[in-house]
C-alpha atoms as a PDB file:
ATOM      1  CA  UNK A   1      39.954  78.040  97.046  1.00  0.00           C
ATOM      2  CA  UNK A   2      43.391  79.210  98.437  1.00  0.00           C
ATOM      3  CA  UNK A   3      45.093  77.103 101.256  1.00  0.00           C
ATOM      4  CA  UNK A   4      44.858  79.230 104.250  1.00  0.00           C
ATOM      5  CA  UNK A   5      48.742  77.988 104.583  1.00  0.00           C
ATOM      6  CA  UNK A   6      49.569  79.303 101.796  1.00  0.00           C
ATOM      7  CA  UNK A   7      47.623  82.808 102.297  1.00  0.00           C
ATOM      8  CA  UNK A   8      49.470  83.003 105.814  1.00  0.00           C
ATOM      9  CA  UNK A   9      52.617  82.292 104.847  1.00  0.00           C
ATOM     10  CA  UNK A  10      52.653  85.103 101.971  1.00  0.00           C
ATOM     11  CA  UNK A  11      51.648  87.009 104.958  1.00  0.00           C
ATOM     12  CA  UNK A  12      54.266  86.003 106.979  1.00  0.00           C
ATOM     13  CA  UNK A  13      57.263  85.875 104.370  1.00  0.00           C
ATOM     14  CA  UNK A  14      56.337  89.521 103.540  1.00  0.00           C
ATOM     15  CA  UNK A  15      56.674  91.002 107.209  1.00  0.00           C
ATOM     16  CA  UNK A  16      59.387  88.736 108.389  1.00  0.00           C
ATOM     17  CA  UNK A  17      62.435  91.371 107.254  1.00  0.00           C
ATOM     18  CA  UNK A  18      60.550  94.083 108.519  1.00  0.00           C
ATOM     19  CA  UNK A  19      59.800  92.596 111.961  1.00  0.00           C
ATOM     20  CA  UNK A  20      63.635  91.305 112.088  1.00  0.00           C
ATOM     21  CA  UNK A  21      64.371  95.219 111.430  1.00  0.00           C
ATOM     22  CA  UNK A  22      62.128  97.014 113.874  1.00  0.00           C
ATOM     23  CA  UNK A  23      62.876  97.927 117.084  1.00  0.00           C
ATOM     24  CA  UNK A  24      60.538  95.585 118.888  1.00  0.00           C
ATOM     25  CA  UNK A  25      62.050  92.623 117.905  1.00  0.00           C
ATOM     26  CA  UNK A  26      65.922  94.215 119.171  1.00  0.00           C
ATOM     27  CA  UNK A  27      68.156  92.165 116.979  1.00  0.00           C
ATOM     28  CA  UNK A  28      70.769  94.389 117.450  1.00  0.00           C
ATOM     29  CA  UNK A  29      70.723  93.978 121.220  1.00  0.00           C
ATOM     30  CA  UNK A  30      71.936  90.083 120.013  1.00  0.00           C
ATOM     31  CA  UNK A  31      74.694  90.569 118.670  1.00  0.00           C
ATOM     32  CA  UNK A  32      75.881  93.172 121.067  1.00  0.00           C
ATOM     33  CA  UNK A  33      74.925  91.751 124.349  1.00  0.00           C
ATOM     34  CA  UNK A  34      75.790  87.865 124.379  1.00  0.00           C
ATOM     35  CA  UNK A  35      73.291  87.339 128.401  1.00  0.00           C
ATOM     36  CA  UNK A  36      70.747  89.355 125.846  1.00  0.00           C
ATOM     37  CA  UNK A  37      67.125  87.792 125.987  1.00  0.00           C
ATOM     38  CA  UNK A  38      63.864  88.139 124.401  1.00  0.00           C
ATOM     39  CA  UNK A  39      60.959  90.503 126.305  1.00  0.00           C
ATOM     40  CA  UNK A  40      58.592  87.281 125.837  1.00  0.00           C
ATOM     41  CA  UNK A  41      61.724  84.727 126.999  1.00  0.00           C
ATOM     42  CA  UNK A  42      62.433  87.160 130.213  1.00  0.00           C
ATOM     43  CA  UNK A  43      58.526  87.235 130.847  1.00  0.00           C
ATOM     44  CA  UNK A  44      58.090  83.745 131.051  1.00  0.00           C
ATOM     45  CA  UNK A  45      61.148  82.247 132.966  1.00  0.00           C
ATOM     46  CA  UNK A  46      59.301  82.748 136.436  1.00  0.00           C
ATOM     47  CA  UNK A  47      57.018  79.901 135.275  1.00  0.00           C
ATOM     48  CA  UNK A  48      59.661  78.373 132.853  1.00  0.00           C
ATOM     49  CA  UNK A  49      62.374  77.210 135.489  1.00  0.00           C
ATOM     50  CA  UNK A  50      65.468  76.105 134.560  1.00  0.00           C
ATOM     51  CA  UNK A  51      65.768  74.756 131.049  1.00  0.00           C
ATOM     52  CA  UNK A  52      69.229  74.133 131.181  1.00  0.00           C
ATOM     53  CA  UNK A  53      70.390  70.699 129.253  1.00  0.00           C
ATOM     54  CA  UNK A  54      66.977  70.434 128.028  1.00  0.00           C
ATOM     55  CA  UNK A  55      66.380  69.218 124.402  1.00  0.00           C
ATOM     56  CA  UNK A  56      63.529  71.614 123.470  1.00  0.00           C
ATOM     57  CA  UNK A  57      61.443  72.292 119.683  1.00  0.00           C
ATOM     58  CA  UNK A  58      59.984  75.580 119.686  1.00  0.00           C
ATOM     59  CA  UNK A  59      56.444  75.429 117.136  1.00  0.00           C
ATOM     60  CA  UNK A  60      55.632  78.350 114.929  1.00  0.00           C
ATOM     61  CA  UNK A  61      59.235  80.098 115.740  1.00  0.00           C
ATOM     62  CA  UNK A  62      59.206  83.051 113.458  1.00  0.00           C
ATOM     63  CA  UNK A  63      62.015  84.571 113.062  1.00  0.00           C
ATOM     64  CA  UNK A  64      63.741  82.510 116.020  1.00  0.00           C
ATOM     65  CA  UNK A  65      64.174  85.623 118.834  1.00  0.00           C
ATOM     66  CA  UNK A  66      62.547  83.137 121.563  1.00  0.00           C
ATOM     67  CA  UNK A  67      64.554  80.395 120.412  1.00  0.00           C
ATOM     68  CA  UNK A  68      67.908  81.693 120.225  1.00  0.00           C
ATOM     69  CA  UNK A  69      66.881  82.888 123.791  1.00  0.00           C
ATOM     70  CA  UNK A  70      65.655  79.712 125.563  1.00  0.00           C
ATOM     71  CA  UNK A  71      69.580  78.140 123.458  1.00  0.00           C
ATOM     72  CA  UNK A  72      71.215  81.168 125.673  1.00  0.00           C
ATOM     73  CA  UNK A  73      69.318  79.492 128.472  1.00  0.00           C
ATOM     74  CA  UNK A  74      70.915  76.207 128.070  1.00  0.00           C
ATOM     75  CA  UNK A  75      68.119  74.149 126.091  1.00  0.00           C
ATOM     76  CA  UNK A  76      68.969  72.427 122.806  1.00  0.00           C
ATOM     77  CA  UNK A  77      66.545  74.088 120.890  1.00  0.00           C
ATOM     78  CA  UNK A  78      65.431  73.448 117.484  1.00  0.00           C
ATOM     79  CA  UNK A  79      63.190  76.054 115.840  1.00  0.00           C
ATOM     80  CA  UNK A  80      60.235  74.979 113.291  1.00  0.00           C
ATOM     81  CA  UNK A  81      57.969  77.367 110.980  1.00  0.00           C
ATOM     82  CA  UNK A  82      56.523  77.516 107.811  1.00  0.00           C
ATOM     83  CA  UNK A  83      57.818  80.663 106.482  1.00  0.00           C
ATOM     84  CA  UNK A  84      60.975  80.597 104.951  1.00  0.00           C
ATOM     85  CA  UNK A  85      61.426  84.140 104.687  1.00  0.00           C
ATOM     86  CA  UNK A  86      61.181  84.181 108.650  1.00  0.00           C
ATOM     87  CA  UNK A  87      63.831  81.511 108.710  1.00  0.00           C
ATOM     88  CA  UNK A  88      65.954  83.046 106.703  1.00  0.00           C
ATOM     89  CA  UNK A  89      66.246  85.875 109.533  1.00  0.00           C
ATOM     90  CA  UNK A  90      66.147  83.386 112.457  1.00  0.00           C
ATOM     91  CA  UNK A  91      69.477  81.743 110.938  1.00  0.00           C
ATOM     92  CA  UNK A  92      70.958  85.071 110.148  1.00  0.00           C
ATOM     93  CA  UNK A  93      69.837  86.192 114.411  1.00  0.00           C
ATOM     94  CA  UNK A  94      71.501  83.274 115.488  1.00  0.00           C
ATOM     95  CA  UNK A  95      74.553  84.032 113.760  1.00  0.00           C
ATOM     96  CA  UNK A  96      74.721  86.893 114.949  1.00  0.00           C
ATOM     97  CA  UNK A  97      74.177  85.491 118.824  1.00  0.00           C
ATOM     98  CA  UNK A  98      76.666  83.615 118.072  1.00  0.00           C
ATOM     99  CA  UNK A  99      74.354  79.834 118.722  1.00  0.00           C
ATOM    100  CA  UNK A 100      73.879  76.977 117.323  1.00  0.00           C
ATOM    101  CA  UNK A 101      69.834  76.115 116.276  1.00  0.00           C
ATOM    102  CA  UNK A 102      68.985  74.391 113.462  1.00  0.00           C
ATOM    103  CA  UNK A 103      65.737  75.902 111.611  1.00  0.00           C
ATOM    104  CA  UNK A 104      63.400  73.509 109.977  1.00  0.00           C
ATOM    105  CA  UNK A 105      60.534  74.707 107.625  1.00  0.00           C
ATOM    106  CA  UNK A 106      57.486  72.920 108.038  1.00  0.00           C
ATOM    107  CA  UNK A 107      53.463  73.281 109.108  1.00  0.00           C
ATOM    108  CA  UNK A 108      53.093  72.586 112.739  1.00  0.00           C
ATOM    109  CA  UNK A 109      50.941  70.082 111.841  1.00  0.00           C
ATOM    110  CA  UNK A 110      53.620  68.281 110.297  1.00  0.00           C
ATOM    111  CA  UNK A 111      56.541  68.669 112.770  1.00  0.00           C
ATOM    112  CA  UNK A 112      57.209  64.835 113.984  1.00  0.00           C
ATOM    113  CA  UNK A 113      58.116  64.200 110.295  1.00  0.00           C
ATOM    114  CA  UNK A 114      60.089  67.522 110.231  1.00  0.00           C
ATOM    115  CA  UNK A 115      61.852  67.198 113.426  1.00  0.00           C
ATOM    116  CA  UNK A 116      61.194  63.829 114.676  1.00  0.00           C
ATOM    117  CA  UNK A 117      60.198  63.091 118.655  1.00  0.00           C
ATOM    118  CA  UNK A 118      61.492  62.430 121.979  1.00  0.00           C
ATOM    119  CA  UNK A 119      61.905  66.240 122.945  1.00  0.00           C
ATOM    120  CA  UNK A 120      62.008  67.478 126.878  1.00  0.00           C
ATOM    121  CA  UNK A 121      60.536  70.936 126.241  1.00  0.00           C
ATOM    122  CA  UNK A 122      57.938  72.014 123.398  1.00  0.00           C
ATOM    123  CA  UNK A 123      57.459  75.562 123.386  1.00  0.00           C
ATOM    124  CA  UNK A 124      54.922  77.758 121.780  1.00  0.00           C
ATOM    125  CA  UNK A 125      54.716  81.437 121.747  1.00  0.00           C
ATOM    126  CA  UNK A 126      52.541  84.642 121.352  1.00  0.00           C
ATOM    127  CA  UNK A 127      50.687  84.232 118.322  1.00  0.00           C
ATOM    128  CA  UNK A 128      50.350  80.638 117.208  1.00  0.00           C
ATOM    129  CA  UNK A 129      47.217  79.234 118.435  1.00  0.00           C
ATOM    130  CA  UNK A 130      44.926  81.741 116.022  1.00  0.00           C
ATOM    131  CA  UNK A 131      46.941  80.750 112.944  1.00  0.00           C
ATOM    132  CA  UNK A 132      45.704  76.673 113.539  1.00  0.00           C
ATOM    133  CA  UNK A 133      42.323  75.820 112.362  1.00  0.00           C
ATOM    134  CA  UNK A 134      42.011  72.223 114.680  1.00  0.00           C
ATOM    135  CA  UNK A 135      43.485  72.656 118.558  1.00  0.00           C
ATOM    136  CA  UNK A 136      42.993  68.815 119.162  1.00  0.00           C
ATOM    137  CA  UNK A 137      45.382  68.284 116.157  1.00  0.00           C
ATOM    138  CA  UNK A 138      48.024  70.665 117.632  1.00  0.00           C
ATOM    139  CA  UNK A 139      47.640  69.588 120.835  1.00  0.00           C
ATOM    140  CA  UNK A 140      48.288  65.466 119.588  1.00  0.00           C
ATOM    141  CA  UNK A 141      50.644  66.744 117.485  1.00  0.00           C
ATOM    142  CA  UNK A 142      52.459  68.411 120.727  1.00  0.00           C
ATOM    143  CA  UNK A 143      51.986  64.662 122.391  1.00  0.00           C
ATOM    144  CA  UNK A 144      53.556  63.231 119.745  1.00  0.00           C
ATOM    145  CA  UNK A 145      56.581  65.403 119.693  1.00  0.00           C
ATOM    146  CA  UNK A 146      57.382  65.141 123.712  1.00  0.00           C
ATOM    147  CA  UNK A 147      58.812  61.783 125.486  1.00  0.00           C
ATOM    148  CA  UNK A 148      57.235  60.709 128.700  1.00  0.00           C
ATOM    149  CA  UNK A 149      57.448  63.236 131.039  1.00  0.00           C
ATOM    150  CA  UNK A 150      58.484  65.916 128.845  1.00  0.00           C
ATOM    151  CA  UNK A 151      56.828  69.006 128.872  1.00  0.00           C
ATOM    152  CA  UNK A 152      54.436  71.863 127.265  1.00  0.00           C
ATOM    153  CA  UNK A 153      55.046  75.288 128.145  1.00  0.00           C
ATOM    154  CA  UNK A 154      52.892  77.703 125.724  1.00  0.00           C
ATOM    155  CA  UNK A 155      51.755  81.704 126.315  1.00  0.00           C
ATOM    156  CA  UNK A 156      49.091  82.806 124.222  1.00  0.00           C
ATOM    157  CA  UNK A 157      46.632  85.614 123.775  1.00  0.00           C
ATOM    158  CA  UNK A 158      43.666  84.898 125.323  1.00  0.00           C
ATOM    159  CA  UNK A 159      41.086  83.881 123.416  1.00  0.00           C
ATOM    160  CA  UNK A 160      38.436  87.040 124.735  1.00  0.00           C
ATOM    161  CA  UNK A 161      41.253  89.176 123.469  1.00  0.00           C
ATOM    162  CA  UNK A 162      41.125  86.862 120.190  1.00  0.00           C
ATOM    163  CA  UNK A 163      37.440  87.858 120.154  1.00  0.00           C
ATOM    164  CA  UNK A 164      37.331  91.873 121.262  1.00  0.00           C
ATOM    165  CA  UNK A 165      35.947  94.420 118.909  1.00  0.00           C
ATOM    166  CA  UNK A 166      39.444  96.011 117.602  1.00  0.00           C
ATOM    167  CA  UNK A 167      38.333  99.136 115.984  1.00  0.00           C
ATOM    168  CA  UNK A 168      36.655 100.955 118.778  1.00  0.00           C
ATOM    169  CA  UNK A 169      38.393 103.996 120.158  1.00  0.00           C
ATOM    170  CA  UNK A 170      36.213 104.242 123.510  1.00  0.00           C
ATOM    171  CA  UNK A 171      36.820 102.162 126.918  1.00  0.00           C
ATOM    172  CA  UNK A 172      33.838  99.625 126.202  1.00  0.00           C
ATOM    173  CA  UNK A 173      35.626  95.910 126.119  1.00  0.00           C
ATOM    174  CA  UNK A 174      33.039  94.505 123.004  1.00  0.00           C
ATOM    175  CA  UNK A 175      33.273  90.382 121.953  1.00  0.00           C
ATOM    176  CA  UNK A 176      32.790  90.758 117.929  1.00  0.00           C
ATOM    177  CA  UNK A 177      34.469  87.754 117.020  1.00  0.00           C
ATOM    178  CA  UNK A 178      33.839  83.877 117.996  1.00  0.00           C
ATOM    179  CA  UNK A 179      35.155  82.659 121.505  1.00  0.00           C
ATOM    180  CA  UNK A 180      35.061  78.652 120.376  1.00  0.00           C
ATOM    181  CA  UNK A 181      36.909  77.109 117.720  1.00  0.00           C
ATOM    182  CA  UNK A 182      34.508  77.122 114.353  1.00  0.00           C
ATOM    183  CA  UNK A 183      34.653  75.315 111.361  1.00  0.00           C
ATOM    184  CA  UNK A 184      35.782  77.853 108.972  1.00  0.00           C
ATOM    185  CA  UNK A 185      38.079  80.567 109.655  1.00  0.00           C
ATOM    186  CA  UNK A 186      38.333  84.421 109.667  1.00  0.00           C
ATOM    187  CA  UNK A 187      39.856  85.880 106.825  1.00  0.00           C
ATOM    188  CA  UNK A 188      40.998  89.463 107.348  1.00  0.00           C
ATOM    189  CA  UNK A 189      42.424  91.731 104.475  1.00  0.00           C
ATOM    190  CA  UNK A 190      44.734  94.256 106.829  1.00  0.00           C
ATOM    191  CA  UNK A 191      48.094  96.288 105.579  1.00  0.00           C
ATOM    192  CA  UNK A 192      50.356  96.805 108.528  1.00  0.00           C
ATOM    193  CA  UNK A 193      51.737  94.711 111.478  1.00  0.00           C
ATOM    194  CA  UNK A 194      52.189  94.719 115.028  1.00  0.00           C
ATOM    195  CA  UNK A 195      55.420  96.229 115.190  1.00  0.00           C
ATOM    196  CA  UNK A 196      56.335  99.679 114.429  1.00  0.00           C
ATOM    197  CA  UNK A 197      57.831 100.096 110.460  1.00  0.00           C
ATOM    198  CA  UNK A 198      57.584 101.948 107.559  1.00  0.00           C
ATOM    199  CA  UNK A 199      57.074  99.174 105.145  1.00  0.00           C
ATOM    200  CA  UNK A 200      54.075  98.750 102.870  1.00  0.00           C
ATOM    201  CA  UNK A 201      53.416  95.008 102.374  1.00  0.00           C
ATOM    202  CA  UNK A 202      51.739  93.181  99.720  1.00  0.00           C
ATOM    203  CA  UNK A 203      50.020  90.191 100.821  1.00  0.00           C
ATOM    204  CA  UNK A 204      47.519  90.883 103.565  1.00  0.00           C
ATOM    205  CA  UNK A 205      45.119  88.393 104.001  1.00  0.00           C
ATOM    206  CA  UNK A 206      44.816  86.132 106.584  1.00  0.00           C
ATOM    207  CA  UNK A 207      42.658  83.429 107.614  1.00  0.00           C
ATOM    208  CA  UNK A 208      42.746  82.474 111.824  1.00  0.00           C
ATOM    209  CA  UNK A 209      40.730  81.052 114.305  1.00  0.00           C
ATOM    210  CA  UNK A 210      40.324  81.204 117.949  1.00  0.00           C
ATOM    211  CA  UNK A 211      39.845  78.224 120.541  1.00  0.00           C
ATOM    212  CA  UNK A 212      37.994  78.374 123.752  1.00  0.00           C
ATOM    213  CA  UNK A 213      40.316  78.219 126.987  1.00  0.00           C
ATOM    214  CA  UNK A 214      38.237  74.641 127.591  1.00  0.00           C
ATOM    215  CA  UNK A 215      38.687  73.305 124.254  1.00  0.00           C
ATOM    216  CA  UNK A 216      42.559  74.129 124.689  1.00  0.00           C
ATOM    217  CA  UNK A 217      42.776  72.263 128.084  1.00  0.00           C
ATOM    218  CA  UNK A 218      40.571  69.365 126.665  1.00  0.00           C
ATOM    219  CA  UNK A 219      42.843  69.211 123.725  1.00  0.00           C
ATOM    220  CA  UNK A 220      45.628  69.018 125.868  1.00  0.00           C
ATOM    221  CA  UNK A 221      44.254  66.396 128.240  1.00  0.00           C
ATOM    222  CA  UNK A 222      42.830  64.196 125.392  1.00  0.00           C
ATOM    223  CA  UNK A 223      46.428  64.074 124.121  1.00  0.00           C
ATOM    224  CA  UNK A 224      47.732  62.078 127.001  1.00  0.00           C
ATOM    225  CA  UNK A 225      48.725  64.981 128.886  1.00  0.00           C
ATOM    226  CA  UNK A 226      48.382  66.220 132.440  1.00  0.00           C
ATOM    227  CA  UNK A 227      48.064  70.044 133.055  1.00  0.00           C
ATOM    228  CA  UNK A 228      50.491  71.436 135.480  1.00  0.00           C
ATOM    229  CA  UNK A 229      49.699  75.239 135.054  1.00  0.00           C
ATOM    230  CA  UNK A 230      47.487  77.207 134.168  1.00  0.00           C
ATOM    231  CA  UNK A 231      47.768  81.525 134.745  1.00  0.00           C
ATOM    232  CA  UNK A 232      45.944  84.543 133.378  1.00  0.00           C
ATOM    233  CA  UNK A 233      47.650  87.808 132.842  1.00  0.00           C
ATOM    234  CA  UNK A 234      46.735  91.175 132.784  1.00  0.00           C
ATOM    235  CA  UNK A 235      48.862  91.703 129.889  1.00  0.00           C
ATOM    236  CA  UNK A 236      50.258  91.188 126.190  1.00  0.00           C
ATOM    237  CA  UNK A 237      53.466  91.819 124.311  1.00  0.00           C
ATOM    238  CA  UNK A 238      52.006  93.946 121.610  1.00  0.00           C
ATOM    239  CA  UNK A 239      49.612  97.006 121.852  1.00  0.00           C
ATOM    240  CA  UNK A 240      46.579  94.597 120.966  1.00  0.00           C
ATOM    241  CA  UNK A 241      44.406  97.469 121.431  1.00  0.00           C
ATOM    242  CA  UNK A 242      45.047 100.688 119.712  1.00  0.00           C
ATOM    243  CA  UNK A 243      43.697 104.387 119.715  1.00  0.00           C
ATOM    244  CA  UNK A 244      44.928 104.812 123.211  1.00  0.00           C
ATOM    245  CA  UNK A 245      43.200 101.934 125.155  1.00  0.00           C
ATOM    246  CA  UNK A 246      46.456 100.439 125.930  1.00  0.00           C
ATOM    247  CA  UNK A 247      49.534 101.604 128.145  1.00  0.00           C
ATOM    248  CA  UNK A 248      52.775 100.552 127.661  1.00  0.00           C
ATOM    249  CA  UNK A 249      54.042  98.979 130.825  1.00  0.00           C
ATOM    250  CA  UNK A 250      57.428  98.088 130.166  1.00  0.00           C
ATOM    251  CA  UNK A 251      59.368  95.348 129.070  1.00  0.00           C
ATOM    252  CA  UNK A 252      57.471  94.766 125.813  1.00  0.00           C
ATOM    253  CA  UNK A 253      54.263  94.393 127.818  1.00  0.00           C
ATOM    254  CA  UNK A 254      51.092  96.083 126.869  1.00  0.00           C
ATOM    255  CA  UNK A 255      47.543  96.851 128.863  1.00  0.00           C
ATOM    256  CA  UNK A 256      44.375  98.244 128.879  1.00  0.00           C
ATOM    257  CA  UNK A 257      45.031 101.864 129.836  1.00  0.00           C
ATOM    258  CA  UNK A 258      41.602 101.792 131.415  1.00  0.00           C
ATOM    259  CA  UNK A 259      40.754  99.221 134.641  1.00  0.00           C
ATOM    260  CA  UNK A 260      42.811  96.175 132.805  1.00  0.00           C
ATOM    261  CA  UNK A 261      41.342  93.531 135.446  1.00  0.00           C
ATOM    262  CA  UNK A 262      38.616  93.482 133.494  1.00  0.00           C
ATOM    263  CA  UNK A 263      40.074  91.795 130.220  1.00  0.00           C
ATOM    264  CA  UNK A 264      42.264  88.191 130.406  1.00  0.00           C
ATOM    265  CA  UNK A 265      45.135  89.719 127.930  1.00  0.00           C
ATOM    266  CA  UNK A 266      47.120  86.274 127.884  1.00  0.00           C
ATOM    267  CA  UNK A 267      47.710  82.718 129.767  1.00  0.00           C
ATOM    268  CA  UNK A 268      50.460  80.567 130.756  1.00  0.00           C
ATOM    269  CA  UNK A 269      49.389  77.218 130.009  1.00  0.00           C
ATOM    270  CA  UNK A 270      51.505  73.756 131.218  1.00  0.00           C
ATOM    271  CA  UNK A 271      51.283  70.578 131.113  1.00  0.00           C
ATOM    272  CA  UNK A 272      53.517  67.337 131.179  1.00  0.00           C
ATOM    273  CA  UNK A 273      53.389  63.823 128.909  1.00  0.00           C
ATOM    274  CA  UNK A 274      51.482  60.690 130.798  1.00  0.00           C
ATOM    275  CA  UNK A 275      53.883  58.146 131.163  1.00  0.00           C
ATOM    276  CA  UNK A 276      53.393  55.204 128.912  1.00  0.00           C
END
């Protein structure tokens, strides 16, 4: 059987010039505009504070928009994924914002190898959680990567977004898919992406899993750290949804078009190292 890493990251090396070229992802905007930030990097910094002098690893990176952001912030960043292709543009972005973060290709899984520890500020993005088949690994793995004190600061999808029935084109919300982490994963077979392009891709299979808003604070708290935040939003940065059952809402935010209080579209989840 095929290593769901190496599945994923065909996956993810095949869309990562095509997401570094579409409009969504506003690499131009760079280059030109040296105060530019990412849509996710703006939405967060009410709950993010000051980062400033921070020394900060930012898991599952992509192509390195976020992280080139939270270096324009202040932070030290380093960026980590497992896709080289996606690295490739994240070096090439930060070029062209004209900052200096280091890129380091490894699994999340292996990342205090990769980058070693001792970090102030490990951040995780849109998107990660689903690609990871064991959240208590991550979230030890997180631990592991902070020193005392230091902190998490992760937005995900929630996981009842994770789980809604995708294909429907009426206003009925529908769980399809597990809530709870399970022992083997999804494996979808889907052309496209989530950001508009023309490209045709070749490698299109995927295997993810979902985790349980409980099993992610467990994780968390079983790592040795305490949770400091914890927020639900009404809203996503990608149309999650499609045939019309999101609206656009600005600013790279998406929601249902149709009462949106009744779906959890994403969280804000924090939490800070124990002490030795």
């Amino acid at each position: 059987m095929t290593d769901y890493r190496d599945l994923n990251r065909a996956n993810w090396d095949d869309r990562a010039a095509a997401h570094a070229a579409s409009p969504g992802y506003a690499v131009d905007r760079f280059a030109a505009d040296p105060a530019y930030l990412s849509e996710v990097v703006r939405f967060d910094r009410p709950l993010l504070g000051d980062v400033a002098g921070l020394r900060g690893v930012h898991l599952q990176c992509h192509i390195g928009t976020d992280t080139v952001s939270l270096a324009r912030l202040g932070a030290t960043m380093t960026g980590l994924d497992f896709s080289a292709k996606s690295l490739d543009e994240a070096r090439r972005i930060a070029a062209l914002a004209g900052v200096d973060v280091p890129f380091v290709q490894a699994d999340v899984y292996d990342a205090v190898a990769a980058v070693g520890d001792g970090y102030d500020l490990v951040y995780t993005g849109v998107g990660a959680l689903c690609w990871l088949p064991d959240v208590k690994r991550w979230a030890a793995t997180v631990s592991a990567l902070l020193k005392p004190g230091g902190r998490l600061f992760i937005r995900e999808g929630h996981p009842i977004l994770w789980g809604l029935d995708y294909d429907r084109d009426d206003d009925v919300i529908a769980l399809v898919y597990p809530y709870f982490e399970m022992p083997e994963g999804l494996i979808f077979d889907e052309g496209g992406t989530y950001v508009e392009t023309d490209v045709e891709f070749k490698h299109n299979k995927t295997v993810e899993w979902n985790h349980g808003l409980g099993e992610i604070v467990t994780a968390v708290l079983a790592a040795g750290m305490t949770l400091t935040g914890l927020a639900e939003h009404t809203s996503v940065p990608w149309e999650a949804l499609e045939n019309g059952r999101m609206r656009d809402i600005g600013d790279g935010e998406y929601q249902l078009a149709d009462r949106p209080e009744r779906l959890p579209h994403s969280y804000t989840l924090q939490a800070v190292k124990n002490p030795v």
